[in-house]
N, C-alpha and C. Protein backbone atom coordinates (compact mmCIF):
# COMPACT_ATOMS: atom_id res chain seq x y z
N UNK A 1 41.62 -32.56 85.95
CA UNK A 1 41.16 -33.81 86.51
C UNK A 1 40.18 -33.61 87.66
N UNK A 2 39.49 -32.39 87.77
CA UNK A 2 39.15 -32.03 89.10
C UNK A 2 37.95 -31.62 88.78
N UNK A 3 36.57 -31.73 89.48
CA UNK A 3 35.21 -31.26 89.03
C UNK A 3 34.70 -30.40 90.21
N UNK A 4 33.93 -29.09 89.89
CA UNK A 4 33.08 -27.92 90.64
C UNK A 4 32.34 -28.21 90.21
N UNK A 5 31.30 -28.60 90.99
CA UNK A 5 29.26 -28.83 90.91
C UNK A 5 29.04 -27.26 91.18
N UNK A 6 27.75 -26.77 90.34
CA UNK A 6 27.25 -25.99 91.14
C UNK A 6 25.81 -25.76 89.85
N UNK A 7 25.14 -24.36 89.93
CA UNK A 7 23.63 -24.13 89.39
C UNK A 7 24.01 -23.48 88.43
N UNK A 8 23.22 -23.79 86.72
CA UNK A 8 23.53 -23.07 85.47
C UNK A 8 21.76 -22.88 85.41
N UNK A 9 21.99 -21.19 84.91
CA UNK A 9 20.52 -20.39 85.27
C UNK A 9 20.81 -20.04 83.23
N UNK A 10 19.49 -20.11 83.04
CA UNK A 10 19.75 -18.98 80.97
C UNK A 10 19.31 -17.00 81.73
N UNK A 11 20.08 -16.84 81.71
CA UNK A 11 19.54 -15.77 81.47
C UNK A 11 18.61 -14.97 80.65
N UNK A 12 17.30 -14.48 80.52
CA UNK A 12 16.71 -13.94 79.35
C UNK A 12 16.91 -12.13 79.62
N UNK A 13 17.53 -11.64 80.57
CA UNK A 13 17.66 -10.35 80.71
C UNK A 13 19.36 -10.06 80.52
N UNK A 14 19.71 -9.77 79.24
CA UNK A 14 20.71 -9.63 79.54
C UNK A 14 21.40 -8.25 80.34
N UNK A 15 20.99 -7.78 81.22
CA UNK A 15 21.34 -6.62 82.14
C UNK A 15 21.16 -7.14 83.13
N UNK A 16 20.61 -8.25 83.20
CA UNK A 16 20.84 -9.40 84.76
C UNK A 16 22.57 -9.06 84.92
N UNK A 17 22.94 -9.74 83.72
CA UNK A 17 24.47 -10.02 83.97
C UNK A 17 25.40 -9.01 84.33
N UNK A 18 25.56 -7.71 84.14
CA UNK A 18 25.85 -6.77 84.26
C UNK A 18 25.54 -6.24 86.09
N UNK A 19 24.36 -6.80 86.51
CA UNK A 19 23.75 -6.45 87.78
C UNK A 19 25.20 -7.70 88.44
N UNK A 20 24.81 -8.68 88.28
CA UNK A 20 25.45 -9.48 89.05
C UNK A 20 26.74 -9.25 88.74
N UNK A 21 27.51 -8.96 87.88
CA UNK A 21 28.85 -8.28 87.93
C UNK A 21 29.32 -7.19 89.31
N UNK A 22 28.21 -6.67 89.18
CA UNK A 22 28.38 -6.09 90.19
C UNK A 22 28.23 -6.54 91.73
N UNK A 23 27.47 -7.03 91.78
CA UNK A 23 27.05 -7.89 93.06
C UNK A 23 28.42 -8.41 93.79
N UNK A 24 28.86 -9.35 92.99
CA UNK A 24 30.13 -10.05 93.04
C UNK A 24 31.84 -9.10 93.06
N UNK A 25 31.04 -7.49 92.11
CA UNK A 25 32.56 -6.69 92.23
C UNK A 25 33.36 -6.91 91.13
N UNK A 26 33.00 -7.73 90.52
CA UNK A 26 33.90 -7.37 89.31
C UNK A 26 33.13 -6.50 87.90
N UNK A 27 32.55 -5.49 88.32
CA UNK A 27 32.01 -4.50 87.10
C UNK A 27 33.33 -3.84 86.67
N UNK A 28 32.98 -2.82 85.52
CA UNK A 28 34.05 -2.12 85.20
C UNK A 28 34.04 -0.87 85.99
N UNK A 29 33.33 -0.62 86.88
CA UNK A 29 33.83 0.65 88.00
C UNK A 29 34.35 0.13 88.75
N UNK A 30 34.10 -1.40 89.67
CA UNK A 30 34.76 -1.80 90.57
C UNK A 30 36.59 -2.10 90.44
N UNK A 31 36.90 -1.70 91.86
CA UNK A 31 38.42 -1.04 91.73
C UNK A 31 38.88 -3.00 91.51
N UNK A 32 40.15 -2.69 91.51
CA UNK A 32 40.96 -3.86 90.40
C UNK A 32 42.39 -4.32 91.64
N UNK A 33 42.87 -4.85 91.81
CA UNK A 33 42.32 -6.51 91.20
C UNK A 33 40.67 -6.81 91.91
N UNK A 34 40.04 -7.32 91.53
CA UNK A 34 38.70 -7.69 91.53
C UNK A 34 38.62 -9.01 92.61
N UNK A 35 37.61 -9.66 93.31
CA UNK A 35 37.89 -11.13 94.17
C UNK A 35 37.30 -12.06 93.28
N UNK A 36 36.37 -11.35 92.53
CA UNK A 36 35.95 -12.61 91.43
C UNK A 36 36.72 -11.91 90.18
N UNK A 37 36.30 -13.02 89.22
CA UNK A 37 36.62 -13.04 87.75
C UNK A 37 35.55 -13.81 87.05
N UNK A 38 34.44 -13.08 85.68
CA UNK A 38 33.84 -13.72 85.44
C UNK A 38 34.07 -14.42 84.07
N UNK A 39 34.10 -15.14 83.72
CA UNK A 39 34.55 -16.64 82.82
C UNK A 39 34.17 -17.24 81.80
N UNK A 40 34.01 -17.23 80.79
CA UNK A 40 32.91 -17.90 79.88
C UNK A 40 33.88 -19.15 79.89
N UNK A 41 33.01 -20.44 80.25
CA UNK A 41 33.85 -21.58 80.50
C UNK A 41 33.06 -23.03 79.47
N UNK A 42 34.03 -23.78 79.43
CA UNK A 42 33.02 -24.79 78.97
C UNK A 42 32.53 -26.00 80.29
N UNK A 43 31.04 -26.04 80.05
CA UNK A 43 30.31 -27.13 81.50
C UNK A 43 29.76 -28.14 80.97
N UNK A 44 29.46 -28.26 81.53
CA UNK A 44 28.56 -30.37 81.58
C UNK A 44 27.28 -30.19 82.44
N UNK A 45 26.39 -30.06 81.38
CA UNK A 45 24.73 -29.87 82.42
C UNK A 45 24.50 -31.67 82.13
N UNK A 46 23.77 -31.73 83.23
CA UNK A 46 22.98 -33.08 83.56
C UNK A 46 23.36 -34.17 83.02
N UNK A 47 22.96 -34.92 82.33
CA UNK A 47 23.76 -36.29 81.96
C UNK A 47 24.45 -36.59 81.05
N UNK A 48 25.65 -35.26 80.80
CA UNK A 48 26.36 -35.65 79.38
C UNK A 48 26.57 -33.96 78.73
N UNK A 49 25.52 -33.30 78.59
CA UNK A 49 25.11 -32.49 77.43
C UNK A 49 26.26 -30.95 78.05
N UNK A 50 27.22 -30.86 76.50
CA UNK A 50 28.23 -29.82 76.96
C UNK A 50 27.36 -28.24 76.51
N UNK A 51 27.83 -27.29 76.98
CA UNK A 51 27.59 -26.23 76.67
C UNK A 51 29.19 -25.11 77.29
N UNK A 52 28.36 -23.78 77.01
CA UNK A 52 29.20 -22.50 77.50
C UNK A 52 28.51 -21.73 78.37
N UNK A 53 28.69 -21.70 79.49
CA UNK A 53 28.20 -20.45 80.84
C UNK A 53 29.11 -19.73 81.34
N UNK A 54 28.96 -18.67 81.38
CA UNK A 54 29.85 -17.80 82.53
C UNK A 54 29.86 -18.23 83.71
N UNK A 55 30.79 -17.82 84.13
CA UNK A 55 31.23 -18.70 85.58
C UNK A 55 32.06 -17.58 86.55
N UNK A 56 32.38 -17.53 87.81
CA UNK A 56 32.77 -16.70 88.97
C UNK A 56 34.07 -17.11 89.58
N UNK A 57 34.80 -17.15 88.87
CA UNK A 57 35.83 -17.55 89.61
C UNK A 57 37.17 -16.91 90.65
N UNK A 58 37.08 -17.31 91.98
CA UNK A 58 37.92 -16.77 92.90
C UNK A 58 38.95 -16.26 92.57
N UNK A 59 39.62 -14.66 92.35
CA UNK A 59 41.08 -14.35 92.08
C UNK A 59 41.49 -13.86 93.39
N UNK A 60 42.06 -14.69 94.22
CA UNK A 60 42.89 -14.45 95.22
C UNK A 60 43.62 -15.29 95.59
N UNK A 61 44.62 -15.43 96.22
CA UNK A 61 45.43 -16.67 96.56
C UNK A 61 44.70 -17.73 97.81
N UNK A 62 44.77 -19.25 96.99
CA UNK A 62 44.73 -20.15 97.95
C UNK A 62 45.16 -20.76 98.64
N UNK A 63 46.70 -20.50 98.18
CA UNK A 63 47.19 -21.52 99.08
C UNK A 63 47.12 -21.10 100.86
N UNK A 64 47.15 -22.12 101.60
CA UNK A 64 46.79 -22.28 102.65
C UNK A 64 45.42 -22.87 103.07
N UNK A 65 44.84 -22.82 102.27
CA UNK A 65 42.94 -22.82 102.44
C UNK A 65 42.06 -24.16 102.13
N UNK A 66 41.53 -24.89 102.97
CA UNK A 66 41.01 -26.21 102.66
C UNK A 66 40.25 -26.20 101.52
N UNK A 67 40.82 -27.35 100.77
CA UNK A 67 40.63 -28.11 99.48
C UNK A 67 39.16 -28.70 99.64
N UNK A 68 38.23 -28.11 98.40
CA UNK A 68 36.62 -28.97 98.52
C UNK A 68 37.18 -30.46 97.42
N UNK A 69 37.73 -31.26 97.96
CA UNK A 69 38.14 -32.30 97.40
C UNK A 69 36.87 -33.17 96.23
N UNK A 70 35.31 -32.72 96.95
CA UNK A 70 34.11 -33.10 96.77
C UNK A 70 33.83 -32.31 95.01
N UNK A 71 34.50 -31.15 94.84
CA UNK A 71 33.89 -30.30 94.54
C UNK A 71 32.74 -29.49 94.53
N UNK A 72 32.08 -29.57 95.62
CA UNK A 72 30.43 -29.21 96.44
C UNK A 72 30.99 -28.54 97.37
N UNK A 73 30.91 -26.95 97.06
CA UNK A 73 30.63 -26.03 97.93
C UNK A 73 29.64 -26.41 99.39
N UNK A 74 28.54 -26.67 98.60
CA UNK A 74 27.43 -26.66 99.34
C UNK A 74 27.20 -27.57 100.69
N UNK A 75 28.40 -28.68 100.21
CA UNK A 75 28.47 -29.93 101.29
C UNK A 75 29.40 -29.64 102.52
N UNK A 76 30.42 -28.22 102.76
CA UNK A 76 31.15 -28.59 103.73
C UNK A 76 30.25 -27.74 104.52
N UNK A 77 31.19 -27.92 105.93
CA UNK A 77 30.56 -27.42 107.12
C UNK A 77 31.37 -26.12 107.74
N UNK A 78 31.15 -25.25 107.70
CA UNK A 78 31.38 -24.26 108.10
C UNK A 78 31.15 -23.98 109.71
């Protein structure tokens, strides 16, 4: 019942993805448990239209940690 906004890029290099695996730490050298997890998820680009993107998702525990109720990263204040 809950929505995350954020940016869906196409990749045309696929060794982009592999780079940014790493970036983020979850490659297959990086040690385990990992802070991300990457996702092939189903999304909602622009007004309707479904697709499949990989996605980054946080593996660590939240509880305790303020809720983006907004789902917009981008909007709180730090």
């Amino acid at each position: 019942d809950e929505w995350v906004f954020g940016d869906v890029f196409e990749l045309n290099d696929p060794d982009l993805l592999a780079a940014l695996d790493r970036y983020e730490g979850c490659g297959p050298d990086d040690p385990k448990p990992s802070q991300y997890l990457r996702l092939l998820q189903n999304v909602i680009i622009g007004q309707g239209e479904e697709s499949q993107a990989w996605i980054y998702v946080y593996n660590r525990a939240v509880e305790g940690r303020e809720w983006i109720t907004s789902g917009r990263f981008d909007e709180i204040e730090m």
